[in-house]
Structures are given as structure tokens and as C-alpha cells.
PDB file of N, CA and C in Angstrom:
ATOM      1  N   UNK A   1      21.352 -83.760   1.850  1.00  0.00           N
ATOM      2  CA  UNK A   1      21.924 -82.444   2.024  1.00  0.00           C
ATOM      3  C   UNK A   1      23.072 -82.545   3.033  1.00  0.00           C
ATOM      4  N   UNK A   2      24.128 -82.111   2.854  1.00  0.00           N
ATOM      5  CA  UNK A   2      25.392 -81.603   3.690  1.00  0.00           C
ATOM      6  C   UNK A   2      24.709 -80.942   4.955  1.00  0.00           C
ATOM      7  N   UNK A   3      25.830 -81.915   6.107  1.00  0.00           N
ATOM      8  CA  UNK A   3      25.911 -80.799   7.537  1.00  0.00           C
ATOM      9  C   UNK A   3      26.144 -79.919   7.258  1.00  0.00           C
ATOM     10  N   UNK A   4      25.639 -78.624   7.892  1.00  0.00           N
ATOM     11  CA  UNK A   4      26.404 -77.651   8.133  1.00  0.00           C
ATOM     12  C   UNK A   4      26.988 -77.883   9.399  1.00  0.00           C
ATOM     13  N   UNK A   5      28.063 -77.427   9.713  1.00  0.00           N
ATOM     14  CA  UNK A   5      28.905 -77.663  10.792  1.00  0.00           C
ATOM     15  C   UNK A   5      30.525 -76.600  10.590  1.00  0.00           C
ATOM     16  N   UNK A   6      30.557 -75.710   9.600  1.00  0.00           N
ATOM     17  CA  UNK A   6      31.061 -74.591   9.607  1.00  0.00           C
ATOM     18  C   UNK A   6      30.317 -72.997  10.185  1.00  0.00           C
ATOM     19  N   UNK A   7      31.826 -72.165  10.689  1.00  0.00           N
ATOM     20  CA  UNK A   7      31.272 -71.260  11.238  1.00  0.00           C
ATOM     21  C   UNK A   7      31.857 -69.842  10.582  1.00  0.00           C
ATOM     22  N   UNK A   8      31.204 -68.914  10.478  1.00  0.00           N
ATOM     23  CA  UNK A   8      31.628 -67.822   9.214  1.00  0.00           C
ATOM     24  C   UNK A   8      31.705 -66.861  10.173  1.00  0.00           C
ATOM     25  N   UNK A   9      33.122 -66.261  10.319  1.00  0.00           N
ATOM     26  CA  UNK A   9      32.622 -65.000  11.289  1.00  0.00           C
ATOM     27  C   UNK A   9      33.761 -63.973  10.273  1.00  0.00           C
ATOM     28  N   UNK A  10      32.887 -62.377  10.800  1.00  0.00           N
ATOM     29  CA  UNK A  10      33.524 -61.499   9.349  1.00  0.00           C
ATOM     30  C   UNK A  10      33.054 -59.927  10.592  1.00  0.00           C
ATOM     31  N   UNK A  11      33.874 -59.042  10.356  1.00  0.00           N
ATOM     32  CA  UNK A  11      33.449 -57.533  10.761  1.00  0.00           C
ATOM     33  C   UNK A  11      33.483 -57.222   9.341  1.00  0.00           C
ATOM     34  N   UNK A  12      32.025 -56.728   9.867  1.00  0.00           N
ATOM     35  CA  UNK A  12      31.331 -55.487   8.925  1.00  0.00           C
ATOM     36  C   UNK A  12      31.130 -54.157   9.382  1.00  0.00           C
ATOM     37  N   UNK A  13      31.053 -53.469   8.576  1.00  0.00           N
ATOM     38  CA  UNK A  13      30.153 -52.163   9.002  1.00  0.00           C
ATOM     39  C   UNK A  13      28.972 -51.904  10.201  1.00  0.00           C
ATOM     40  N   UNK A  14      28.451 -51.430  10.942  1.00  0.00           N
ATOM     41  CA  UNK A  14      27.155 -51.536  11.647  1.00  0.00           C
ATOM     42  C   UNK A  14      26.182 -51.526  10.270  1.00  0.00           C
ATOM     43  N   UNK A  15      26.643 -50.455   9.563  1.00  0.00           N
ATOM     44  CA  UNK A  15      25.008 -49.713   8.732  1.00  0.00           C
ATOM     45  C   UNK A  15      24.655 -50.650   7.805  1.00  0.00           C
ATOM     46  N   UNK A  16      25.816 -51.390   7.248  1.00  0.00           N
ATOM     47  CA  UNK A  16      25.603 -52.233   5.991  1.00  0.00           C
ATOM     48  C   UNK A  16      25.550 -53.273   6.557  1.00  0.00           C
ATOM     49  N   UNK A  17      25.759 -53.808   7.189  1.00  0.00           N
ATOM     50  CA  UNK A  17      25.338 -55.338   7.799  1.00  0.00           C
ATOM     51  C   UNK A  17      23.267 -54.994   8.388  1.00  0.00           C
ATOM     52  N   UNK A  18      22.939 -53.966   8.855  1.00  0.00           N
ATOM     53  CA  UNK A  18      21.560 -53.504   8.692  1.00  0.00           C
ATOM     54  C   UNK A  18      20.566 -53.815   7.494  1.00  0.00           C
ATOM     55  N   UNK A  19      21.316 -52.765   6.834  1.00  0.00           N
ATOM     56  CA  UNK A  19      20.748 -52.270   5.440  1.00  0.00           C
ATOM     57  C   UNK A  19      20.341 -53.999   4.702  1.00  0.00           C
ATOM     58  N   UNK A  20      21.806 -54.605   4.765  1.00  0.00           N
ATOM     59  CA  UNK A  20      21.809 -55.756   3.864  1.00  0.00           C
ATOM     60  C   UNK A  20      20.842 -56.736   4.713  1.00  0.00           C
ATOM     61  N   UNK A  21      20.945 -56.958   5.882  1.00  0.00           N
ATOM     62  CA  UNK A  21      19.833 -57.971   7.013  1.00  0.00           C
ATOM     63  C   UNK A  21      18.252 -57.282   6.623  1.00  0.00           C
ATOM     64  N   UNK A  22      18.039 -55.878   6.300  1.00  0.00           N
ATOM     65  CA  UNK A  22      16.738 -55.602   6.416  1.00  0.00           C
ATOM     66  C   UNK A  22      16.128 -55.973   4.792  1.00  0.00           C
ATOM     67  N   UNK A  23      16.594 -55.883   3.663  1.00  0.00           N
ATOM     68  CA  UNK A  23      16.738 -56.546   2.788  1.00  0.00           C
ATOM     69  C   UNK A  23      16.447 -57.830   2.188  1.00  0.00           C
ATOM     70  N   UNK A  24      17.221 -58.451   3.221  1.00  0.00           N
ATOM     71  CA  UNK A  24      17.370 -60.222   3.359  1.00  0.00           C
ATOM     72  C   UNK A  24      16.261 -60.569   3.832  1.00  0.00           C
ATOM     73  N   UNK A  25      16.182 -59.830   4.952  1.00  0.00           N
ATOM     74  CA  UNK A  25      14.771 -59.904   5.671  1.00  0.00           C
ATOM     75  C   UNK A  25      13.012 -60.174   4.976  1.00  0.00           C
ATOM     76  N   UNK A  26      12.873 -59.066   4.239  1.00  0.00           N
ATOM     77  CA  UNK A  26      12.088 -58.272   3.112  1.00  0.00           C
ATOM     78  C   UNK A  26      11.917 -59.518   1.963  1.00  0.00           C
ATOM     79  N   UNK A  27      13.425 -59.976   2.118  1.00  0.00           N
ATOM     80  CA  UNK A  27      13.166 -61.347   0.777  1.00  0.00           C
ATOM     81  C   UNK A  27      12.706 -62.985   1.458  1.00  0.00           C
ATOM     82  N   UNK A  28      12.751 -62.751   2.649  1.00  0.00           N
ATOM     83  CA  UNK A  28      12.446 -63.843   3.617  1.00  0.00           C
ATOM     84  C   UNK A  28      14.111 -64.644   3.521  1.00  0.00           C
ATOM     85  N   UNK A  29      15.078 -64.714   3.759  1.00  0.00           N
ATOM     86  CA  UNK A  29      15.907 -64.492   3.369  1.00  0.00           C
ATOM     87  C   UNK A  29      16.813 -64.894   4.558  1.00  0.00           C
ATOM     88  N   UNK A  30      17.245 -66.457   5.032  1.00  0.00           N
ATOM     89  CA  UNK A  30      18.067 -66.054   6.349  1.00  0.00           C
ATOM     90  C   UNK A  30      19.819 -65.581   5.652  1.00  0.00           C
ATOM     91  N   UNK A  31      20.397 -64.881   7.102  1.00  0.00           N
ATOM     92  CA  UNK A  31      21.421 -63.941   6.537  1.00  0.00           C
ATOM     93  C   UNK A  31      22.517 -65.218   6.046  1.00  0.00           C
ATOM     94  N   UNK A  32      22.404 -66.563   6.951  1.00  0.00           N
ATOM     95  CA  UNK A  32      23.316 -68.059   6.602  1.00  0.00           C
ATOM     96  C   UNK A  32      23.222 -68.479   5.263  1.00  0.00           C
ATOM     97  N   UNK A  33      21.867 -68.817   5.020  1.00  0.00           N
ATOM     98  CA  UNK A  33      21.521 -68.381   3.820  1.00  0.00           C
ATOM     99  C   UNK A  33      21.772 -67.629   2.607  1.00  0.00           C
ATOM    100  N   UNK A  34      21.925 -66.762   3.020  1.00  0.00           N
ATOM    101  CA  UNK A  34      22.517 -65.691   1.754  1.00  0.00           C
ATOM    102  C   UNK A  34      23.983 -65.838   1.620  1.00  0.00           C
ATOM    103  N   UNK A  35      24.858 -66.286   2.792  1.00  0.00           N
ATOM    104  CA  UNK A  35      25.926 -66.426   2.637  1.00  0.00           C
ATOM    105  C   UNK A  35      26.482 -68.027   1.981  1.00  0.00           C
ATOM    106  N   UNK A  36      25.710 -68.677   2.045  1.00  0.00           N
ATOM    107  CA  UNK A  36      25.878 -69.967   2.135  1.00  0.00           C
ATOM    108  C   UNK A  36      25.516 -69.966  -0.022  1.00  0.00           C
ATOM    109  N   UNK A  37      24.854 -69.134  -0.173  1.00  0.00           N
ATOM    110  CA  UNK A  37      24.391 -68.891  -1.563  1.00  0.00           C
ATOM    111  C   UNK A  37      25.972 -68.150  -2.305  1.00  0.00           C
ATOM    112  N   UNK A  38      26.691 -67.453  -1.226  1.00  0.00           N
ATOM    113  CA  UNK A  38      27.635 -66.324  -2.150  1.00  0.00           C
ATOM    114  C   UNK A  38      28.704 -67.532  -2.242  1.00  0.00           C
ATOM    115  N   UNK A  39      28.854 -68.543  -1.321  1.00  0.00           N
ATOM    116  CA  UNK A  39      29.699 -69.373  -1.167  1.00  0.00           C
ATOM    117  C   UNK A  39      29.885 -70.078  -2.224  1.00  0.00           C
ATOM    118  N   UNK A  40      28.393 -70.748  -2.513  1.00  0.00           N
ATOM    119  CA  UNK A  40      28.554 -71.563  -3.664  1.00  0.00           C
ATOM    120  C   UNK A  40      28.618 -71.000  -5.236  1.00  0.00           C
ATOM    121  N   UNK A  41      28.225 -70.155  -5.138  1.00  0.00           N
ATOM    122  CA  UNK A  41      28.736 -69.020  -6.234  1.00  0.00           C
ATOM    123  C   UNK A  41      30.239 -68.773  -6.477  1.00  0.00           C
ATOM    124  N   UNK A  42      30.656 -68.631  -5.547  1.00  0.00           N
ATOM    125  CA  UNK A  42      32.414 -68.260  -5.560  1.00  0.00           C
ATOM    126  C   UNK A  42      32.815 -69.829  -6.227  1.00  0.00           C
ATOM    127  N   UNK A  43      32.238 -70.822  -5.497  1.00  0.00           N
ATOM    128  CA  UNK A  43      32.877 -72.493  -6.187  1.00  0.00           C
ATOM    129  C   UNK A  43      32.599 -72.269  -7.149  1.00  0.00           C
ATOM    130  N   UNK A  44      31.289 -72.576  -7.553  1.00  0.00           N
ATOM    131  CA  UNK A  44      30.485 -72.312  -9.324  1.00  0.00           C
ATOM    132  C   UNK A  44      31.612 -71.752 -10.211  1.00  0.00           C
ATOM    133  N   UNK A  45      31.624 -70.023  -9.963  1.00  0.00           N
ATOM    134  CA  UNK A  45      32.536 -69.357 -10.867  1.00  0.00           C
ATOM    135  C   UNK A  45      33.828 -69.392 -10.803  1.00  0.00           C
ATOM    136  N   UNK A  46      34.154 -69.852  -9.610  1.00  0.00           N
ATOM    137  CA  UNK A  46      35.972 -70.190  -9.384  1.00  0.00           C
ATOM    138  C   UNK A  46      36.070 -68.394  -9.289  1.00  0.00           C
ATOM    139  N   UNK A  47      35.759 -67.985  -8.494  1.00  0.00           N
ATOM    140  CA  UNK A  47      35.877 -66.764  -8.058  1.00  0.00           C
ATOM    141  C   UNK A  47      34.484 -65.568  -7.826  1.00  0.00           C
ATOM    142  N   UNK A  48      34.968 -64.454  -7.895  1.00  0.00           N
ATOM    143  CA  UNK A  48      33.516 -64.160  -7.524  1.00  0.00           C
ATOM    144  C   UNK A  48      32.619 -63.921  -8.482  1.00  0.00           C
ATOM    145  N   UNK A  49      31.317 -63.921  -8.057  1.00  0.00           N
ATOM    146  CA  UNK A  49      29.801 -64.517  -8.720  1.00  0.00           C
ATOM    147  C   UNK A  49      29.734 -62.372  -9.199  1.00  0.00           C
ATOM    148  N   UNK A  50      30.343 -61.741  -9.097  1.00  0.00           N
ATOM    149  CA  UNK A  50      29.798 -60.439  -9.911  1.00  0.00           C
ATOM    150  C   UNK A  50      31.556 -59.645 -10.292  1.00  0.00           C
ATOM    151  N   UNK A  51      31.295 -58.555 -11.152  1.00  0.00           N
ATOM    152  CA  UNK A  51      32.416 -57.408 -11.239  1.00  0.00           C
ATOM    153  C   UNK A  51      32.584 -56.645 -10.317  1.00  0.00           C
ATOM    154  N   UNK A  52      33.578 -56.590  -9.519  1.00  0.00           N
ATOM    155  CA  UNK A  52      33.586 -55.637  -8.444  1.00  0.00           C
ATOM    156  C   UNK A  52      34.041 -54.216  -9.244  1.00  0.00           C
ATOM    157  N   UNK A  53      33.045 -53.803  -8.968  1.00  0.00           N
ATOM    158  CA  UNK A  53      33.984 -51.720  -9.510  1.00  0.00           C
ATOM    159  C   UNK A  53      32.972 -51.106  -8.850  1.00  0.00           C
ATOM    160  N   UNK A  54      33.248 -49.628  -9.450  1.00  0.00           N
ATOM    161  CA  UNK A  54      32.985 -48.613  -8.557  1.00  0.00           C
ATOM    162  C   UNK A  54      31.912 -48.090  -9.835  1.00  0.00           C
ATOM    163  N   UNK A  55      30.747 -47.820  -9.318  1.00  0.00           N
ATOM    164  CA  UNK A  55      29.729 -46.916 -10.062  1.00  0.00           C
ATOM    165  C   UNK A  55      29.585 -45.497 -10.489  1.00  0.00           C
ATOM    166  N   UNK A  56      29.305 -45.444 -11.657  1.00  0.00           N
ATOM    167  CA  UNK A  56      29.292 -44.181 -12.471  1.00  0.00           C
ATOM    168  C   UNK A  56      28.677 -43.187 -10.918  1.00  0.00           C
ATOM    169  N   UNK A  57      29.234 -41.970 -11.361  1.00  0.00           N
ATOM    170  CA  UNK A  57      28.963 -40.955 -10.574  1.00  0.00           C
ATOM    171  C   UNK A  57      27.479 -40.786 -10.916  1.00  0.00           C
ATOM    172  N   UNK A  58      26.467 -40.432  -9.503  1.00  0.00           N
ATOM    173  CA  UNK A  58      24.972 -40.335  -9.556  1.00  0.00           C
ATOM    174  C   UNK A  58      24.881 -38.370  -9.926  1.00  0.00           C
ATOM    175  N   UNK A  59      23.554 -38.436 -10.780  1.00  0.00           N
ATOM    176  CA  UNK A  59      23.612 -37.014 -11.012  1.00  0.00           C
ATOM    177  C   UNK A  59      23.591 -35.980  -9.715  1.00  0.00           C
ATOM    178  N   UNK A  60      23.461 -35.119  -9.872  1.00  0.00           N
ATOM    179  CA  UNK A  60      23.672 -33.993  -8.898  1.00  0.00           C
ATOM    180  C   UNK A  60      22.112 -33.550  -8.818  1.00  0.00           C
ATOM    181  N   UNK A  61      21.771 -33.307  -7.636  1.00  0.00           N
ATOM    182  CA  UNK A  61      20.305 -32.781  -7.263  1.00  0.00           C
ATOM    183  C   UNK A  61      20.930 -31.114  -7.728  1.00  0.00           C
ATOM    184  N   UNK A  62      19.776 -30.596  -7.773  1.00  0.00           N
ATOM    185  CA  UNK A  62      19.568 -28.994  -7.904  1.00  0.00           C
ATOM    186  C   UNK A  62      20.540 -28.353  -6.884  1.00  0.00           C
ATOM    187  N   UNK A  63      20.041 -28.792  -5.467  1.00  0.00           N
ATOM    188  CA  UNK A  63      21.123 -27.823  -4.308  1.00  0.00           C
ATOM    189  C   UNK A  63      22.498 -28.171  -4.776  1.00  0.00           C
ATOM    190  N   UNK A  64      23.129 -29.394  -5.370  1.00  0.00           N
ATOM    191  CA  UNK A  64      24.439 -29.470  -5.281  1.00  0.00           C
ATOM    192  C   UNK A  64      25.060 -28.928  -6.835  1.00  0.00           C
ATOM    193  N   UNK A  65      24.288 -27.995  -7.716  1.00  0.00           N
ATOM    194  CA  UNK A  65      24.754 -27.219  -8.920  1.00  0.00           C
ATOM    195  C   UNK A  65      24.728 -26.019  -8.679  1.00  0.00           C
ATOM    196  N   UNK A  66      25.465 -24.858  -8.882  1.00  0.00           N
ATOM    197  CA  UNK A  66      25.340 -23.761  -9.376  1.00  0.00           C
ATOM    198  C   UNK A  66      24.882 -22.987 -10.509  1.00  0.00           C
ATOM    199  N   UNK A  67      23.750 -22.371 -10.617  1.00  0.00           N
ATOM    200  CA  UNK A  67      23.397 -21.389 -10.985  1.00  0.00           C
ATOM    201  C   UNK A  67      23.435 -21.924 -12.432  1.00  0.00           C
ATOM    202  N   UNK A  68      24.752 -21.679 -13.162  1.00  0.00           N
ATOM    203  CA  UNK A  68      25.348 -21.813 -14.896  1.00  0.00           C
ATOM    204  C   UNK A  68      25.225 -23.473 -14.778  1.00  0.00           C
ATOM    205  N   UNK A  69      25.409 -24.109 -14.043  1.00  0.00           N
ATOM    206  CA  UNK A  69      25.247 -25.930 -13.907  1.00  0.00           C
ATOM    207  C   UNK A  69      23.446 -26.208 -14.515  1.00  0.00           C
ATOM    208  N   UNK A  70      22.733 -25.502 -13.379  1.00  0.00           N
ATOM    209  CA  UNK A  70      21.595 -25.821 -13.571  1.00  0.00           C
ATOM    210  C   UNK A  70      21.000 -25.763 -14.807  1.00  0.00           C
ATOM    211  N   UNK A  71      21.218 -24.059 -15.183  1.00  0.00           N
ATOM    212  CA  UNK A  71      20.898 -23.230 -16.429  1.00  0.00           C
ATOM    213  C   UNK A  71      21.424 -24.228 -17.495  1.00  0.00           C
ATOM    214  N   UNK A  72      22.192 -24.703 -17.677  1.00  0.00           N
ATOM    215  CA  UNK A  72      23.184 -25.456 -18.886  1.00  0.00           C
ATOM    216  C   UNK A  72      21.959 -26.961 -19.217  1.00  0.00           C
ATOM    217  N   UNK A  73      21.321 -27.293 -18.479  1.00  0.00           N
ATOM    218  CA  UNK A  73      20.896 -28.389 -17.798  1.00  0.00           C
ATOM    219  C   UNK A  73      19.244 -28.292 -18.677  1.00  0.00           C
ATOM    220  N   UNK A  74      18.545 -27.132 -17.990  1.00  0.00           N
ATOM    221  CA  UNK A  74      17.765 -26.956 -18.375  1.00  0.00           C
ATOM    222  C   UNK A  74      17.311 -26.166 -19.872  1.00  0.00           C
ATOM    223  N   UNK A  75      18.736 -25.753 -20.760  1.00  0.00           N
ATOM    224  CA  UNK A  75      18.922 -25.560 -21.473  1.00  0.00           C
ATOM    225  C   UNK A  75      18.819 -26.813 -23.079  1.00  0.00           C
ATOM    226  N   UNK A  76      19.628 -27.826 -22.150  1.00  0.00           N
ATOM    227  CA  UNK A  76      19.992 -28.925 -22.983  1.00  0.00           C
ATOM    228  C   UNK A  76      18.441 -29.604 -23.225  1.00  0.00           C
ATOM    229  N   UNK A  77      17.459 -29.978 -21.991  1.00  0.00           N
ATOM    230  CA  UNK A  77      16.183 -30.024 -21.928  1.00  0.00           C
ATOM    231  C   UNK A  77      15.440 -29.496 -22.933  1.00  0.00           C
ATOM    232  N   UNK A  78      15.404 -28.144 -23.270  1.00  0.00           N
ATOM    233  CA  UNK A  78      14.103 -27.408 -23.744  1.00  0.00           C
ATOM    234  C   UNK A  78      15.214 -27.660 -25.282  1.00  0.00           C
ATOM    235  N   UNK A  79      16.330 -27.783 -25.292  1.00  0.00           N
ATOM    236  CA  UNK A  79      16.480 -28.406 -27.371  1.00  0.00           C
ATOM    237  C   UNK A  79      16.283 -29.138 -27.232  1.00  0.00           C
ATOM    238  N   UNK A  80      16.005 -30.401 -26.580  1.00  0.00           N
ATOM    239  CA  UNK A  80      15.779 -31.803 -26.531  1.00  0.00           C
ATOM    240  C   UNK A  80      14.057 -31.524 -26.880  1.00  0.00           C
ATOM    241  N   UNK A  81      13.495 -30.936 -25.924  1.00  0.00           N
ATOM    242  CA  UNK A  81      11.918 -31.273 -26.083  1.00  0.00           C
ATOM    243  C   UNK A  81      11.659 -30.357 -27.664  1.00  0.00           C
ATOM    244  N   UNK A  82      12.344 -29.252 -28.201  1.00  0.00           N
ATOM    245  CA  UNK A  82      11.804 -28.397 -28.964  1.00  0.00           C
ATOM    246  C   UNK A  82      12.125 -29.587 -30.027  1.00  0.00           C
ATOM    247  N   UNK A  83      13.489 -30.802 -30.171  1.00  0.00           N
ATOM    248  CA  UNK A  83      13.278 -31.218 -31.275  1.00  0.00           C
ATOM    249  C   UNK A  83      12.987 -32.569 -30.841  1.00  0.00           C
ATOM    250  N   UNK A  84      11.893 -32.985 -30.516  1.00  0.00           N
ATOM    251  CA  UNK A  84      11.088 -33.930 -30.234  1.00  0.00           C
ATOM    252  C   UNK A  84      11.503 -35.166 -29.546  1.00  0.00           C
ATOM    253  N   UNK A  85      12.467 -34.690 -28.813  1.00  0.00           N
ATOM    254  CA  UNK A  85      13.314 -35.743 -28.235  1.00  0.00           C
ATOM    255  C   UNK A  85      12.910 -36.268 -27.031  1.00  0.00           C
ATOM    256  N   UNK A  86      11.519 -36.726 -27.286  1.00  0.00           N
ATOM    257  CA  UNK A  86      11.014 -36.856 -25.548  1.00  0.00           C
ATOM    258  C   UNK A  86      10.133 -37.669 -25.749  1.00  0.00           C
ATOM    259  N   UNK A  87       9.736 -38.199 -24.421  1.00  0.00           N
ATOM    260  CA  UNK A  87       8.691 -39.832 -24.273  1.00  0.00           C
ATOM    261  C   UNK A  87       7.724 -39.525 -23.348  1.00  0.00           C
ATOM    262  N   UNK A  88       6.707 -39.875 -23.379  1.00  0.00           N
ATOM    263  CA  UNK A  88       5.944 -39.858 -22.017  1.00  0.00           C
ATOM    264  C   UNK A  88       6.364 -40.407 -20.521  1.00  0.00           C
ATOM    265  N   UNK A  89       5.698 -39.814 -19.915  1.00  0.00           N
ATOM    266  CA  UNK A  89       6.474 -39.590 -18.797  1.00  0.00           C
ATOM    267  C   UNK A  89       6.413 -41.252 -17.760  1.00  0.00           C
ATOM    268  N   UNK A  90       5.157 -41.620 -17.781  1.00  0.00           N
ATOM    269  CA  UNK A  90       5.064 -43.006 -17.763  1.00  0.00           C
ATOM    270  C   UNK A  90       6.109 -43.456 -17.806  1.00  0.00           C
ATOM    271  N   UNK A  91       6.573 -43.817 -19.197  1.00  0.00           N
ATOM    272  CA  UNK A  91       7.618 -45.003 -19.308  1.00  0.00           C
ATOM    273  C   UNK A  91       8.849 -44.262 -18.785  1.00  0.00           C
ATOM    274  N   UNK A  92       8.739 -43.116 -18.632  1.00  0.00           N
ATOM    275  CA  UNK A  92       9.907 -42.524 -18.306  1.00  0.00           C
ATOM    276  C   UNK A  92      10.670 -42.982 -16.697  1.00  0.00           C
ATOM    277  N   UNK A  93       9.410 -42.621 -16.279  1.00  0.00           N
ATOM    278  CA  UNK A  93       9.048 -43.248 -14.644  1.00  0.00           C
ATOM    279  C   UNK A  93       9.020 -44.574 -14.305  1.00  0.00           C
ATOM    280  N   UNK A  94       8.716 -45.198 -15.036  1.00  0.00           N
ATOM    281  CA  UNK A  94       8.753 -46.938 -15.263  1.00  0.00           C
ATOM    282  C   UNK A  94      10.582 -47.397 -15.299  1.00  0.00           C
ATOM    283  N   UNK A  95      10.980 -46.490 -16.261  1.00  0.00           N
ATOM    284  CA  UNK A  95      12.316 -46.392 -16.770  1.00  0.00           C
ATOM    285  C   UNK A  95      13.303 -46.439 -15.659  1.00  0.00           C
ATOM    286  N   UNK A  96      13.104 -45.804 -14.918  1.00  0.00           N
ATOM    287  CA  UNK A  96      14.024 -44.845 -13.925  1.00  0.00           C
ATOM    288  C   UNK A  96      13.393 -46.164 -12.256  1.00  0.00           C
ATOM    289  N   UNK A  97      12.510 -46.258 -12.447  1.00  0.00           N
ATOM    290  CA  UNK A  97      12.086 -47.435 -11.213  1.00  0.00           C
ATOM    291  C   UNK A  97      12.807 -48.588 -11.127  1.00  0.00           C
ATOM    292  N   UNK A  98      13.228 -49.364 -12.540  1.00  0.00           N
ATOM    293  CA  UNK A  98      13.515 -50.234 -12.920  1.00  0.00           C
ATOM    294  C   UNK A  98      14.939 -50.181 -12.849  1.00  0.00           C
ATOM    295  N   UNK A  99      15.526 -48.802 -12.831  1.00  0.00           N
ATOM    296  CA  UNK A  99      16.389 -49.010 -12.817  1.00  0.00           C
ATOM    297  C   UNK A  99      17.311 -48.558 -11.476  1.00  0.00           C
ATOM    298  N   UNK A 100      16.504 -47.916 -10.863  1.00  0.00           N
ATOM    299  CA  UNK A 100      16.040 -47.931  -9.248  1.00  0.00           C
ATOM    300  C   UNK A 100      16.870 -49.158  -8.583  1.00  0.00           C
ATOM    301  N   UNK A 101      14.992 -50.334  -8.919  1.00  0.00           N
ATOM    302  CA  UNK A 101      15.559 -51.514  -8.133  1.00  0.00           C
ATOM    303  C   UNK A 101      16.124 -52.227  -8.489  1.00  0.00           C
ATOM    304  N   UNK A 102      16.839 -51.999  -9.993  1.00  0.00           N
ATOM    305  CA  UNK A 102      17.888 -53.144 -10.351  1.00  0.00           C
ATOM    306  C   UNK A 102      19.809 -52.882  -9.740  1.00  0.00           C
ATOM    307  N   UNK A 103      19.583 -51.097  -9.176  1.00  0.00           N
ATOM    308  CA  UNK A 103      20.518 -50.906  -8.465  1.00  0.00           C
ATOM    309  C   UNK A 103      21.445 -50.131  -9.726  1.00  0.00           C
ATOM    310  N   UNK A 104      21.174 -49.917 -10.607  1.00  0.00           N
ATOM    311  CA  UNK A 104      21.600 -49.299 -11.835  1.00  0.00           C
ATOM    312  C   UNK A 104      21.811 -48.027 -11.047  1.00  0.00           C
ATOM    313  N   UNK A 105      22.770 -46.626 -11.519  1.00  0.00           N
ATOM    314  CA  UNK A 105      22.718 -45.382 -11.103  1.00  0.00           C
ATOM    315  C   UNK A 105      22.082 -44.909 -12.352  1.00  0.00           C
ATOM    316  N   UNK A 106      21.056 -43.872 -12.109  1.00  0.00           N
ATOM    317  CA  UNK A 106      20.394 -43.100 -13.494  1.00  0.00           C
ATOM    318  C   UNK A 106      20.938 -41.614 -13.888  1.00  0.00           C
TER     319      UNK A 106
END
């Protein structure tokens, strides 16, 4: 195995250098480590190891619709369920977990 004998220094955020350490943490995970992983990824792919973009807009909770928003909403719902357009709730919940922790927006 290669020395290490390089030194990586970078400003981040406070919150996201947290968020991402408590994470890392959680995966047993040192933070050199994880970097030392994005590194060789960048060689591997000859650039970077994912698509950088910006994620679909996340739905809107109840407080952040008005009134005709909501109504429209719960409208579209009850033709959906009247013409059988619906699953148990299980997989529904399974559905939405998965896609939770895969970091997907639902």
C-alpha cells in the first residue's frame, strides 16, 4: 500500500462538513477515508464519480399551499382512489423509505 504523505485542506460549510462527518461516522467511516475514496474515483472516471445537478423541487407540506393548492390535491386523490388507482399502504411506505435513504426527492 502507498504512503500517505499528502495533505488535503478545503473550507467547507460548518453544517455540512457536520452533517457529512456524522454520517461517515454512522458508516464507521474515517472522514481521510472518504476522501481518499472520492479521489480515486475522480482517477477511475477521469472526472467526477457522479452528475452534479440540482434536484427536482420537493413537494410542498400542507402549511406551504393554499387553500385551492390543497383542495386541487386532494381532489386529484379521491379520482385516483375512486378509479382504483391505489396500492397498499405498506409498499407505499416501503416505497417512499427507500427512496428516503437512497436520497431520491419523492
Amino acid at each position: 500500500m502507498a504512503t500517505k504523505t499528502s495533505n488535503v485542506t478545503a473550507r467547507v460549510e460548518p453544517e455540512v462538513k457536520e452533517q457529512a462527518e456524522t454520517i461517515l461516522s454512522d458508516l464507521g467511516i474515517p472522514v481521510s477515508t472518504a476522501i481518499n475514496i472520492l479521489y480515486r474515483q475522480i482517477v477511475l472516471w477521469n472526472g467526477l464519480p457522479f452528475r452534479p445537478s440540482v434536484p427536482a423541487a420537493r413537494p410542498k407540506s400542507r402549511s406551504e399551499m393554499n387553500d385551492a393548492e390543497f383542495n386541487a390535491r386532494m381532489s386529484a386523490g379521491y379520482a385516483q382512489a375512486k378509479q382504483n388507482q391505489a396500492a397498499p399502504s405498506d409498499e407505499v411506505f416501503d416505497r417512499l423509505i427507500g427512496e428516503i435513504q437512497n436520497g431520491k426527492v419523492v
